[in-house]
C-alpha atoms as a PDB file:
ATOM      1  CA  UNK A   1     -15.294  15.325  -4.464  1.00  0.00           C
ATOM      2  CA  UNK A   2     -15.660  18.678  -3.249  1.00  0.00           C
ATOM      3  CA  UNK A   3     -14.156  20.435  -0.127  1.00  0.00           C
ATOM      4  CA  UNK A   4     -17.009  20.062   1.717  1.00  0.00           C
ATOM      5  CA  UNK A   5     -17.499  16.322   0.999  1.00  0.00           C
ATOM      6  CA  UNK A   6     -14.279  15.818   1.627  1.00  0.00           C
ATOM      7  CA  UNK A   7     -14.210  17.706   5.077  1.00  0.00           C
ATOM      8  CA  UNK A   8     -16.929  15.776   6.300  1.00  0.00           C
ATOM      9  CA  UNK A   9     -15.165  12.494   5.436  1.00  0.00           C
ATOM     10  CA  UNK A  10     -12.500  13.324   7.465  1.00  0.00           C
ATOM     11  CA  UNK A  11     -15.172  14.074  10.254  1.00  0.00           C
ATOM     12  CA  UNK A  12     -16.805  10.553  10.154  1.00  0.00           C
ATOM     13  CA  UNK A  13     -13.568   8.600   9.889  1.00  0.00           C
ATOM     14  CA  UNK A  14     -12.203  10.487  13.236  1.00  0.00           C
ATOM     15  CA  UNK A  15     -15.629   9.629  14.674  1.00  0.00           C
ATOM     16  CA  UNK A  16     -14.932   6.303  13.727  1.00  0.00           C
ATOM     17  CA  UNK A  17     -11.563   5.980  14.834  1.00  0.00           C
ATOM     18  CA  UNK A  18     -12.669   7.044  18.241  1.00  0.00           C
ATOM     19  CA  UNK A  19     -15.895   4.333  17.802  1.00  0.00           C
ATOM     20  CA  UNK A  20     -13.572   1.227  17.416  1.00  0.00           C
ATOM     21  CA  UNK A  21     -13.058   0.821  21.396  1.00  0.00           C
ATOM     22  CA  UNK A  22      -9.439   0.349  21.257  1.00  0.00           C
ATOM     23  CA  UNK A  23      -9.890  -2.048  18.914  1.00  0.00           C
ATOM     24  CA  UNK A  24      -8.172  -0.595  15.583  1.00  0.00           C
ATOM     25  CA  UNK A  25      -8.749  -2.541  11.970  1.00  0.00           C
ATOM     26  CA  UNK A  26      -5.471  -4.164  11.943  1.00  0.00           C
ATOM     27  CA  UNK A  27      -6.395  -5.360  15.448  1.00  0.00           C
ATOM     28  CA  UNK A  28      -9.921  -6.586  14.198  1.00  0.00           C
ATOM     29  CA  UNK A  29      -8.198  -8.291  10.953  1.00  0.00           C
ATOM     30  CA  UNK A  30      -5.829  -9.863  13.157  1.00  0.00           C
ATOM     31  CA  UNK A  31      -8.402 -11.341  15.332  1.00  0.00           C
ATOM     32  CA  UNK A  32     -10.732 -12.711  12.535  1.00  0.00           C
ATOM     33  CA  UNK A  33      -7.814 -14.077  10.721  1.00  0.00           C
ATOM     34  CA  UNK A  34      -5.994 -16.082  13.757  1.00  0.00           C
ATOM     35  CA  UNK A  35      -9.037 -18.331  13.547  1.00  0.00           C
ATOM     36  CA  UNK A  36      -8.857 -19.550  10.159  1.00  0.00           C
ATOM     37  CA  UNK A  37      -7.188 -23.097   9.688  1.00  0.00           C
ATOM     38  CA  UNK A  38      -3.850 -22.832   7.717  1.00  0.00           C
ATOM     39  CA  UNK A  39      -5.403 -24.441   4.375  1.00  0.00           C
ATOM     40  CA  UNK A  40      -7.791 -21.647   4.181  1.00  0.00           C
ATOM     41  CA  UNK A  41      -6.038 -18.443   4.094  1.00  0.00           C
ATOM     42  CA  UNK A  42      -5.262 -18.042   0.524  1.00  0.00           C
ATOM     43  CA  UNK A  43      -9.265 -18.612  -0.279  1.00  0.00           C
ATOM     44  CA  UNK A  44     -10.409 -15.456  -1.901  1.00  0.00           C
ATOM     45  CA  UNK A  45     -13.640 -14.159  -0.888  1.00  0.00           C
ATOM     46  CA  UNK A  46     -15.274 -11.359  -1.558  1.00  0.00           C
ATOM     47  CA  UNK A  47     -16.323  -7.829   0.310  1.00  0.00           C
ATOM     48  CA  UNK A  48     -18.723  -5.459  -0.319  1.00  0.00           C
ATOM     49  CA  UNK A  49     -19.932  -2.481   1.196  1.00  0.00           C
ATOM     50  CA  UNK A  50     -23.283  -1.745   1.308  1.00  0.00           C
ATOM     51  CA  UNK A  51     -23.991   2.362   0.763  1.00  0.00           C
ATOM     52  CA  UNK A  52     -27.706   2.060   0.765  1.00  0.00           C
ATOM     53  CA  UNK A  53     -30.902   1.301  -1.429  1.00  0.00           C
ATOM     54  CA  UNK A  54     -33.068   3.464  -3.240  1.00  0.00           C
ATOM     55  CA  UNK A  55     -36.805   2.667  -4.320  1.00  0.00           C
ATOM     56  CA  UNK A  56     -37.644   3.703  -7.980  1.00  0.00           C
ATOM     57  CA  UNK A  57     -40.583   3.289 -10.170  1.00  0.00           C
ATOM     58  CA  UNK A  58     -39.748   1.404 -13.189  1.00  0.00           C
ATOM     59  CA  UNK A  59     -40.508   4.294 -15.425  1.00  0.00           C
ATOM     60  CA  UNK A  60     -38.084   6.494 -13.303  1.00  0.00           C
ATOM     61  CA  UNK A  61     -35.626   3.564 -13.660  1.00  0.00           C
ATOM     62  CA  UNK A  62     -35.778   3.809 -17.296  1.00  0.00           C
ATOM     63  CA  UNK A  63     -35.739   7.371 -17.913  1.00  0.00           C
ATOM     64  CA  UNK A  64     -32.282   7.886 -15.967  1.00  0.00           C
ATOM     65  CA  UNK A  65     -29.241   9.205 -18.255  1.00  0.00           C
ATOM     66  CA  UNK A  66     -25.697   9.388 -17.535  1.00  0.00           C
ATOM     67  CA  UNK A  67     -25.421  12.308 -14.464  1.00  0.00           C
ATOM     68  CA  UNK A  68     -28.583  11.877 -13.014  1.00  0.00           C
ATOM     69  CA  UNK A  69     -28.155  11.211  -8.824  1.00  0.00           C
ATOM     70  CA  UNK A  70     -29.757   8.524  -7.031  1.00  0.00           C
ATOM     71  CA  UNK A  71     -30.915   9.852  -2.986  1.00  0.00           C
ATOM     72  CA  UNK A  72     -29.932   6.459  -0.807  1.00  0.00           C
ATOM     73  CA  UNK A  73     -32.287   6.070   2.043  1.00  0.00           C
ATOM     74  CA  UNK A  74     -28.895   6.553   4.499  1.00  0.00           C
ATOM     75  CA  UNK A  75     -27.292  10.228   5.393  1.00  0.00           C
ATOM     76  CA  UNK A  76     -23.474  11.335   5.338  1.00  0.00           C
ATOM     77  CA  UNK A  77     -22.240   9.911   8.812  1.00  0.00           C
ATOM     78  CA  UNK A  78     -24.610   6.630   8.687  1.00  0.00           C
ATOM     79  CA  UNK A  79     -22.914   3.278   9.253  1.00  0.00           C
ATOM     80  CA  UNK A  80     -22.570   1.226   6.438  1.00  0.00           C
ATOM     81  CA  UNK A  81     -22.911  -2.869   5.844  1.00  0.00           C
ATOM     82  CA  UNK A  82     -19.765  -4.968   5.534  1.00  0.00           C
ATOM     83  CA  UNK A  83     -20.217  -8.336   3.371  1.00  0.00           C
ATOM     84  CA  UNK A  84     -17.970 -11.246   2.637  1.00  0.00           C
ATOM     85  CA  UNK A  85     -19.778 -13.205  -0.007  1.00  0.00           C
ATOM     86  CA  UNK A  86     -23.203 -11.674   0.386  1.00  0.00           C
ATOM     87  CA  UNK A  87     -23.267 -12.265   3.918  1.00  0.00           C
ATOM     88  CA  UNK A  88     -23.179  -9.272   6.595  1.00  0.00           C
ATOM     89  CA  UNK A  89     -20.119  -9.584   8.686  1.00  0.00           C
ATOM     90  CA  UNK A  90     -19.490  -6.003  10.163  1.00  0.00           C
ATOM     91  CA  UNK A  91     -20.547  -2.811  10.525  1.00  0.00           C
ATOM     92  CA  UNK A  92     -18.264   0.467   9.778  1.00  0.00           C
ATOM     93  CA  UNK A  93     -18.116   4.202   8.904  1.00  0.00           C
ATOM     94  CA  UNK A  94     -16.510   5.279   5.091  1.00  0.00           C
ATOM     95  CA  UNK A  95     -13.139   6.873   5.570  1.00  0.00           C
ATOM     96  CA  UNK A  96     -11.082   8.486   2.797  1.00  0.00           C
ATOM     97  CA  UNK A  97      -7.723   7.332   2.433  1.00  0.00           C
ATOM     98  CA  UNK A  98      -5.791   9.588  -0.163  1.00  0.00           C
ATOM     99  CA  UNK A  99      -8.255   9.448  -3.264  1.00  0.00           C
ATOM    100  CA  UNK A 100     -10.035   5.986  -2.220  1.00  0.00           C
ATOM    101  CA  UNK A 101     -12.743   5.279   0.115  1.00  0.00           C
ATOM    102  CA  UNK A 102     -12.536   2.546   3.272  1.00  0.00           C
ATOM    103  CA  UNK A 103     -14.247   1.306   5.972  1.00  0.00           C
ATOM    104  CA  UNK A 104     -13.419   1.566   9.510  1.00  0.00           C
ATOM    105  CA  UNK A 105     -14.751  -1.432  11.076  1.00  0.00           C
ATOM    106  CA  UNK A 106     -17.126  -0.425  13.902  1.00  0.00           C
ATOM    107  CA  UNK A 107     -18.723  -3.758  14.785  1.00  0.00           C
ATOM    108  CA  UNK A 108     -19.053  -7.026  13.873  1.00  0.00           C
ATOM    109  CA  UNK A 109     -22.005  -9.198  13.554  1.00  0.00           C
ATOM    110  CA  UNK A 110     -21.903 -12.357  15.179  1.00  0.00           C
END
């Protein structure tokens, strides 16, 4: 990840620090897991991120080699799709924590 990149990371997860209404992740986390019986808490699930899609024809599909780039249909800044077991829970922005990515969680889907 460049300088750049990286700069505008740190741009979107301030954005998205100041989106979260008060409401931080730990607060969110908190909230979601206070309603889950006792038995239930040490059930694994799990969480995906969606980045975004990209529409290919299948002779473009085959002909890609290792380096080749992929343009999602979704810009640098764009909210991203939270999943717990294929199902959209939430709504957040990527953050960059050290080397890895995260997700501020914006909203969640009811």
């Amino acid at each position: 990840m460049n300088s750049k990149q990286k700069a505008q990371l740190q741009q979107i997860t301030r954005r998205a620090l100041q989106n979260v209404n008060g409401h931080g992740v730990a607060d969110t986390t908190q909230a979601v897991s206070s309603t889950a019986p006792d038995n239930l808490r040490d059930v694994p699930v799990q969480v995906s991120v969606g980045l975004g899609k990209a529409t290919l024809m299948l002779g473009e599909l085959m002909a890609l080699k290792k380096g080749d780039v992929l343009t999602l249909d979704k810009q640098a800044g764009d909210p991203v799709d939270v999943y717990v077991n294929n199902h959209l829970v939430a709504h957040g922005e990527l953050t960059l924590t050290g080397e890895q990515f995260g997700v501020v969680l914006t909203s969640l889907v009811s």
